[in-house]
Every structure is written in structure tokens, then in C-alpha cells.
N, C-alpha and C. Protein backbone atom coordinates (compact mmCIF):
# COMPACT_ATOMS: atom_id res chain seq x y z
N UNK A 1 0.83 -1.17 0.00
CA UNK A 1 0.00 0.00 0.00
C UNK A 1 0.89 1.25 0.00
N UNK A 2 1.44 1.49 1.21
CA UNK A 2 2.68 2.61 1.34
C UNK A 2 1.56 4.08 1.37
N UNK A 3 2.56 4.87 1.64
CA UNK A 3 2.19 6.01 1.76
C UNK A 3 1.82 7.33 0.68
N UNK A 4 0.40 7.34 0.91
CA UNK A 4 -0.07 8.78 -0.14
C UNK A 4 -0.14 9.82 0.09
N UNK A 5 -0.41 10.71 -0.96
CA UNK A 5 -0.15 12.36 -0.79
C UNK A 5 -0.99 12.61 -1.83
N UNK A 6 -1.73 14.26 -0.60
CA UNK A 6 -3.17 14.28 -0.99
C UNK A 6 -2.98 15.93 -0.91
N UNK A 7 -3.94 16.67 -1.85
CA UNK A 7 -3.74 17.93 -1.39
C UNK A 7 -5.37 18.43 -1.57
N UNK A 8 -5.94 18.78 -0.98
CA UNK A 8 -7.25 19.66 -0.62
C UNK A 8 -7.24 21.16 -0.74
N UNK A 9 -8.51 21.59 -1.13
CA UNK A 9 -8.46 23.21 -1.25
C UNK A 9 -9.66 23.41 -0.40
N UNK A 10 -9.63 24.37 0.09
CA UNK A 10 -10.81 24.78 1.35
C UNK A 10 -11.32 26.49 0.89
N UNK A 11 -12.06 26.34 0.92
CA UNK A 11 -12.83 27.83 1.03
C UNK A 11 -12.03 29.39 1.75
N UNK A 12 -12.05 30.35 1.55
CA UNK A 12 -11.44 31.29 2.14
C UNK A 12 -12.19 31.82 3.33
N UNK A 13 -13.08 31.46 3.91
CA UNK A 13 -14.03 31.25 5.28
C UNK A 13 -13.27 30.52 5.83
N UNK A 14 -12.81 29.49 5.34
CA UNK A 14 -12.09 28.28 6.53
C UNK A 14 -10.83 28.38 6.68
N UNK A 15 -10.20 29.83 6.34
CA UNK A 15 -9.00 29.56 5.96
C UNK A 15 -8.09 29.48 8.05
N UNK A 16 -8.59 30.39 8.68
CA UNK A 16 -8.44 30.45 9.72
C UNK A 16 -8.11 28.83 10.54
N UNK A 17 -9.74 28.43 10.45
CA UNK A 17 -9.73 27.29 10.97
C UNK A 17 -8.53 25.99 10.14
N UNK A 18 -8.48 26.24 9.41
CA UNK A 18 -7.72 25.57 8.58
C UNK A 18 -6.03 25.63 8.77
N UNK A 19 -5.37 26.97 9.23
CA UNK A 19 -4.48 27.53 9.79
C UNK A 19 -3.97 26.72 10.77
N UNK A 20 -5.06 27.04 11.98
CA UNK A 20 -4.57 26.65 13.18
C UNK A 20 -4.81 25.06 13.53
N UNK A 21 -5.68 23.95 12.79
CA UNK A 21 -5.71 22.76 12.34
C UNK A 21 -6.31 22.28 10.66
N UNK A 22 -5.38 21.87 10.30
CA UNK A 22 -5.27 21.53 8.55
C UNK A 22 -6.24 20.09 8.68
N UNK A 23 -6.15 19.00 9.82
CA UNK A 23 -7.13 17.97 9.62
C UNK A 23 -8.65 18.57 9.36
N UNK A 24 -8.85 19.71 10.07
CA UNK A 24 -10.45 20.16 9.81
C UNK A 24 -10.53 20.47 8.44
N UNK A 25 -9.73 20.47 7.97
CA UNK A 25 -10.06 20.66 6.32
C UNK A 25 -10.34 19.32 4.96
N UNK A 26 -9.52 18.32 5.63
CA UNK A 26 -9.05 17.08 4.92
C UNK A 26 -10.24 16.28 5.18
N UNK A 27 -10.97 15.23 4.15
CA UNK A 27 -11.30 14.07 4.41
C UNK A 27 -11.05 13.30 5.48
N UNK A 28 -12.10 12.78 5.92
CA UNK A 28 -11.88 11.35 6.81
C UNK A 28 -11.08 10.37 6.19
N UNK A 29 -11.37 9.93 4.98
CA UNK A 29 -10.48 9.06 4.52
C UNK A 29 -10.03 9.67 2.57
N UNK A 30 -8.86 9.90 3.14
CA UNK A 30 -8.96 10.40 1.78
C UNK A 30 -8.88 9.75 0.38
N UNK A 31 -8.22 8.72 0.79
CA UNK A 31 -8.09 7.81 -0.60
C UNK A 31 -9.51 7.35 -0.98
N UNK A 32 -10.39 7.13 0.01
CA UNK A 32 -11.72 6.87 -0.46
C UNK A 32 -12.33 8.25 -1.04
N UNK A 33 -12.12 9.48 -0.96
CA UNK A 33 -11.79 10.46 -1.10
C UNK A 33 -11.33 10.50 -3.13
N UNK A 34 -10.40 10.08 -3.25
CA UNK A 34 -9.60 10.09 -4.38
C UNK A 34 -10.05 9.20 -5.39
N UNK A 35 -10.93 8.17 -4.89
CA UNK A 35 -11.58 6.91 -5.92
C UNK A 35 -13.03 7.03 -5.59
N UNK A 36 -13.69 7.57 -5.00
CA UNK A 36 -14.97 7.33 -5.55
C UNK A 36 -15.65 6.76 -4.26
N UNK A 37 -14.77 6.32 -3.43
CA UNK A 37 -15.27 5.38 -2.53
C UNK A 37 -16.38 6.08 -1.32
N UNK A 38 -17.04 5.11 -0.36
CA UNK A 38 -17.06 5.81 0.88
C UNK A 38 -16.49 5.81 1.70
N UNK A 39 -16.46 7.04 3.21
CA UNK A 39 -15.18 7.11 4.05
C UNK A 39 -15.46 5.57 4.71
N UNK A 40 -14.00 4.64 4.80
CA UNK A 40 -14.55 3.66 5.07
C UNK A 40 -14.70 2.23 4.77
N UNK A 41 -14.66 2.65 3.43
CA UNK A 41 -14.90 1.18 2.22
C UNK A 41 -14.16 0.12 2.91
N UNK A 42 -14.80 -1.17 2.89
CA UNK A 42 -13.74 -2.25 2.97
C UNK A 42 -14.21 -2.98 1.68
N UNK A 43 -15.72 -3.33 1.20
CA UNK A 43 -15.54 -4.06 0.03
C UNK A 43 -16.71 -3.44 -1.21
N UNK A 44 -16.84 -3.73 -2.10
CA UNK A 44 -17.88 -3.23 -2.90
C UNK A 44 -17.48 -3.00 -4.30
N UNK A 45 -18.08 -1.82 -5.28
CA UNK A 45 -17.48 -1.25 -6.66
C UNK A 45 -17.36 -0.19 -6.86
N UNK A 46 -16.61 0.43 -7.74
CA UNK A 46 -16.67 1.90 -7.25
C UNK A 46 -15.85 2.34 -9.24
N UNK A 47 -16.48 3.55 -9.99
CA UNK A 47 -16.19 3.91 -10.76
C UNK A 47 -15.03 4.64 -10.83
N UNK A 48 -14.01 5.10 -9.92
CA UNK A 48 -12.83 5.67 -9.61
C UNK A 48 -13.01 7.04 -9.77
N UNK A 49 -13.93 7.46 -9.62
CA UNK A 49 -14.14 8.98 -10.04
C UNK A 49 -13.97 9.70 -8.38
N UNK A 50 -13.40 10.58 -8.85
CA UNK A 50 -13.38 11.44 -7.33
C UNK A 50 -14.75 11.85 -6.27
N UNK A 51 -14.63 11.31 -5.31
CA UNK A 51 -15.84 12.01 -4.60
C UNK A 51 -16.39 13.62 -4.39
N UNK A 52 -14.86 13.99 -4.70
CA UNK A 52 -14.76 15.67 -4.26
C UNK A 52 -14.21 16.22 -6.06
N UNK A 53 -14.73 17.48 -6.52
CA UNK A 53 -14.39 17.89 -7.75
C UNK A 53 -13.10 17.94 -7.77
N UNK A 54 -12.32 18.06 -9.15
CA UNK A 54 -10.72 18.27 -9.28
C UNK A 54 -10.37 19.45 -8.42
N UNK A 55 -10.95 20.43 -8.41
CA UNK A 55 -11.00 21.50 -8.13
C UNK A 55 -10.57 21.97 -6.68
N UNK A 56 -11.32 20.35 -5.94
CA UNK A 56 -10.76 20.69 -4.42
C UNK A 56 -9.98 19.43 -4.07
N UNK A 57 -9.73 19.10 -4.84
CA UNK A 57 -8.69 17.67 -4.54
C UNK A 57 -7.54 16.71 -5.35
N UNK A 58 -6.54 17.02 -4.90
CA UNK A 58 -5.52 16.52 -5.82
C UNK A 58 -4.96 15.73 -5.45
N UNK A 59 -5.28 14.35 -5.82
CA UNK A 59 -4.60 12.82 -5.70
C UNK A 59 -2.68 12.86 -6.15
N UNK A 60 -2.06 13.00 -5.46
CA UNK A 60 -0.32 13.64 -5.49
C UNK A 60 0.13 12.35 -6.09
N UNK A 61 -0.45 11.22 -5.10
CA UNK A 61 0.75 10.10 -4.55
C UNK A 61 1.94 9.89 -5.20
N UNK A 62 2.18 9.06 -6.51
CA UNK A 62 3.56 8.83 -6.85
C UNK A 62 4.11 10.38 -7.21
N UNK A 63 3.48 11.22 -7.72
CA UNK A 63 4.81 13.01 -8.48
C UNK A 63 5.23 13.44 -6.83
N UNK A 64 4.61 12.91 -6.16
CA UNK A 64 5.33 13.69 -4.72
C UNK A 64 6.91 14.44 -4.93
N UNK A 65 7.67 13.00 -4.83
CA UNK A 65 9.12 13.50 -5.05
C UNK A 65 9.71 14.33 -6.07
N UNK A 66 9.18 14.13 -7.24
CA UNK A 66 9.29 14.56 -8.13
C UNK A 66 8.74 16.38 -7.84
N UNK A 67 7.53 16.13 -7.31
CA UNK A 67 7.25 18.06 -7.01
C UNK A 67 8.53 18.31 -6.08
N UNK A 68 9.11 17.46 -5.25
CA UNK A 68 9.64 18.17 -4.06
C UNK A 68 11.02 18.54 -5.02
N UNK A 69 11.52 17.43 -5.71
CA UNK A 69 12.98 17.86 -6.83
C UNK A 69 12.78 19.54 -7.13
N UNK A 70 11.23 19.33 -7.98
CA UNK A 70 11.25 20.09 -8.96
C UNK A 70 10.94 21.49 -8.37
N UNK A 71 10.49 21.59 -7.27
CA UNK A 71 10.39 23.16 -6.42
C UNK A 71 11.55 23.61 -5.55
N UNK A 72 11.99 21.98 -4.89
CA UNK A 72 13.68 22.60 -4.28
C UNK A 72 14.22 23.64 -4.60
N UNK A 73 15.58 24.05 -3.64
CA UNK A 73 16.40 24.95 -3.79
C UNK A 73 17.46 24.02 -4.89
N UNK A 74 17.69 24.71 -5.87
CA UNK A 74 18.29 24.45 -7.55
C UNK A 74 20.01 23.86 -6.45
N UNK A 75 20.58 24.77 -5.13
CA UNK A 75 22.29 23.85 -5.32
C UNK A 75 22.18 24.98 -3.67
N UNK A 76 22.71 24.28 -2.80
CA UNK A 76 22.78 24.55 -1.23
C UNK A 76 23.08 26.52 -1.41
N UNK A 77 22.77 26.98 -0.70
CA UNK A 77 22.78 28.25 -0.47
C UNK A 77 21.83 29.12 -1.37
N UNK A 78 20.99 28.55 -2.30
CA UNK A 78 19.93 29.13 -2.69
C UNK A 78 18.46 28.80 -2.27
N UNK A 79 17.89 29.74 -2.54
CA UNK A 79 16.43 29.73 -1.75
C UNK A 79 15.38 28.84 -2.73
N UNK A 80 14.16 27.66 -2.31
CA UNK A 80 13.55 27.27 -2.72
C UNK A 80 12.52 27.80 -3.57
N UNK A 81 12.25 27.45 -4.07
CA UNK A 81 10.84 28.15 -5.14
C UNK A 81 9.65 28.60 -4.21
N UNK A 82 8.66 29.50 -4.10
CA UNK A 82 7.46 29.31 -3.58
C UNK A 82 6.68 28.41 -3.47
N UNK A 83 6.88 27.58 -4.34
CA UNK A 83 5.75 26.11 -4.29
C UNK A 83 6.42 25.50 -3.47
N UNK A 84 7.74 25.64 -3.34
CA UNK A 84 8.09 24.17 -2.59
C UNK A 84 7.33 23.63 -1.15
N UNK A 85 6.43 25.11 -0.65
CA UNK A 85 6.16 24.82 0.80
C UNK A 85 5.31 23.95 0.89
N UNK A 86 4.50 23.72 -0.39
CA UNK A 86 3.46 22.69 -0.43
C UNK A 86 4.16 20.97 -0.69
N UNK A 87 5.60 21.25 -0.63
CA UNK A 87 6.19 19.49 -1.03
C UNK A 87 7.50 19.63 0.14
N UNK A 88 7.45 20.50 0.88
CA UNK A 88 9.21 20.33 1.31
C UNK A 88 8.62 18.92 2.72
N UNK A 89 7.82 18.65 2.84
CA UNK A 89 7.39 17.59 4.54
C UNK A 89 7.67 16.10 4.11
N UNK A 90 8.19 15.44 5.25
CA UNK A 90 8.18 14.07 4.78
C UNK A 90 7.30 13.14 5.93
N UNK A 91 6.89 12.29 5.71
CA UNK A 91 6.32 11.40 7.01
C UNK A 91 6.98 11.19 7.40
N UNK A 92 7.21 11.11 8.76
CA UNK A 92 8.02 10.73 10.04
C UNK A 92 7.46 8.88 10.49
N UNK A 93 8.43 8.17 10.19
CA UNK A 93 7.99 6.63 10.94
C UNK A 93 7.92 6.75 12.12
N UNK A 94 7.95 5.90 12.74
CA UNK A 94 7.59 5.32 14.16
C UNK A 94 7.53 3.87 14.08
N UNK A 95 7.82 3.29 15.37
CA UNK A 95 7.72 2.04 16.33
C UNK A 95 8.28 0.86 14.89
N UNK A 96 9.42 1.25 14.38
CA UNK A 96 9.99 0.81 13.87
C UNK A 96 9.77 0.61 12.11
N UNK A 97 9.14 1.73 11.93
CA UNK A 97 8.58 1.50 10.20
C UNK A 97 6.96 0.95 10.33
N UNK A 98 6.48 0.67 11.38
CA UNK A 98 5.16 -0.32 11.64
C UNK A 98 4.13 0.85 11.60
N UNK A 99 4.07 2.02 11.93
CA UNK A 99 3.71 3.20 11.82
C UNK A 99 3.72 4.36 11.29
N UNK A 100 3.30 5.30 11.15
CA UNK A 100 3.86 6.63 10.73
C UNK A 100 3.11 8.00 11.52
N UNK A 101 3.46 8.93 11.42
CA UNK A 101 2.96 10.54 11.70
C UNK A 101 2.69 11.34 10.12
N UNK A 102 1.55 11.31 10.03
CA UNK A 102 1.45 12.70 8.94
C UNK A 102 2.00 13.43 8.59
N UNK A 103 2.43 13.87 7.34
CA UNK A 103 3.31 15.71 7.43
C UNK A 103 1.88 16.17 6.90
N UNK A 104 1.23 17.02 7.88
CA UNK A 104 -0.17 17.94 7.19
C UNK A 104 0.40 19.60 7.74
N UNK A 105 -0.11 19.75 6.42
CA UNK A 105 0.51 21.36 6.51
C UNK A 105 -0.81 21.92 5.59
N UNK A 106 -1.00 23.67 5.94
CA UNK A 106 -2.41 24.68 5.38
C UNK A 106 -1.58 25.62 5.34
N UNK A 107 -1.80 25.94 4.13
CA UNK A 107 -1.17 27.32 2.82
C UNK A 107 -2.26 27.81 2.54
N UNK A 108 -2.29 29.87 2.92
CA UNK A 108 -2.90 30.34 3.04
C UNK A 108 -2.15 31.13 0.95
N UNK A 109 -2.67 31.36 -0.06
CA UNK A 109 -2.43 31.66 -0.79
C UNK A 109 -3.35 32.76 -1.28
N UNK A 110 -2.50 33.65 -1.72
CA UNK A 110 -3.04 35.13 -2.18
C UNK A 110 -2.95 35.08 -3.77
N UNK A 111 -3.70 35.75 -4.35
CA UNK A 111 -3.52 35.81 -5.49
C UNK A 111 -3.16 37.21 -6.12
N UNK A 112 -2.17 37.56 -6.93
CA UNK A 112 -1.87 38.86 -7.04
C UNK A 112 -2.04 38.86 -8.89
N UNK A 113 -2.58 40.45 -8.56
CA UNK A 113 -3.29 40.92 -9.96
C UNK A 113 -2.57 41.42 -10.84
């Protein structure tokens, strides 16, 4: 199975709440989330279509690394791209690889005219 990467967009009402905890923004389950499923699924069928529009949900998993290459800082002493803040986190294991900790992070983004 291994580990996925998910990115959500939230309303500018929630941005607050979203700030000070990023789970209040995310799916219960997000991969059920990403296929169609319910939060939950253990067996059934499912058309793979997103539960949530493209619009508020972006299934990452395998380009992960690849965003994090491609927004990095280009060679040590230079500064990362702006995007990178959305790829620089990694999961943290635990209790020997048998576990993990989330990297969840909320980017407040402005748009300039």
C-alpha cells in the first residue's frame, strides 16, 4: 500500500480554521476520497471517479518526489521556489517502520493581480 499524498483546497471562510488545524479541512479518509469510494470502504465497486471535484482535490501520490525535486532549492545556499512549501514535509515513521505521523501542513495563498 505505502504512503499517499493528498492535497485539498478549502474555502477562504475556513481559511483560519484551517491555519490553526489543517485535519479540519481534509477528508476522513482520503483515498476513499480520491476513488470514488465511501469514508470507510472495505468491500464493494466503485467507478474511480473522485468524490470531491478536481478542483478541491488533488490525488499527489507517486509526483510527490518529483514536485519536491522540482520546487527545491536548484544547489545549497539558494532559496527554494514558492511552491516548494506545499512538497518540502516528509512522514516521520515510528515504532519501527510499523507506523507513521502525517506531514499535514495549510497554505494560506493570495492571489496577485
Amino acid at each position: 500500500m505505502g504512503i499517499r499524498y493528498y492535497a485539498y483546497a478549502f474555502d477562504s471562510d475556513q481559511t483560519g480554521k484551517a491555519l490553526a488545524d489543517p485535519l479540519t479541512v481534509i477528508g476522513s479518509d482520503p483515498f476513499a476520497d480520491a476513488c470514488g469510494l465511501e469514508p470507510g470502504f472495505t468491500q464493494g465497486v466503485t467507478d474511480f471517479r473522485q468524490s470531491l471535484p478536481e478542483r478541491d482535490l488533488l490525488y499527489l501520490d507517486k509526483a510527490w518526489p518529483y514536485l519536491q525535486r522540482l520546487t527545491a532549492p536548484r544547489s545549497s545556499g539558494t532559496a527554494a521556489r514558492a511552491a516548494y512549501r506545499m512538497f518540502e514535509g516528509q512522514v516521520t515513521y515510528a515504532d519501527d517502520g510499523f507506523t507513521w505521523c502525517p506531514w499535514v501542513r495549510a497554505l494560506y495563498l493570495t492571489r496577485s493581480h
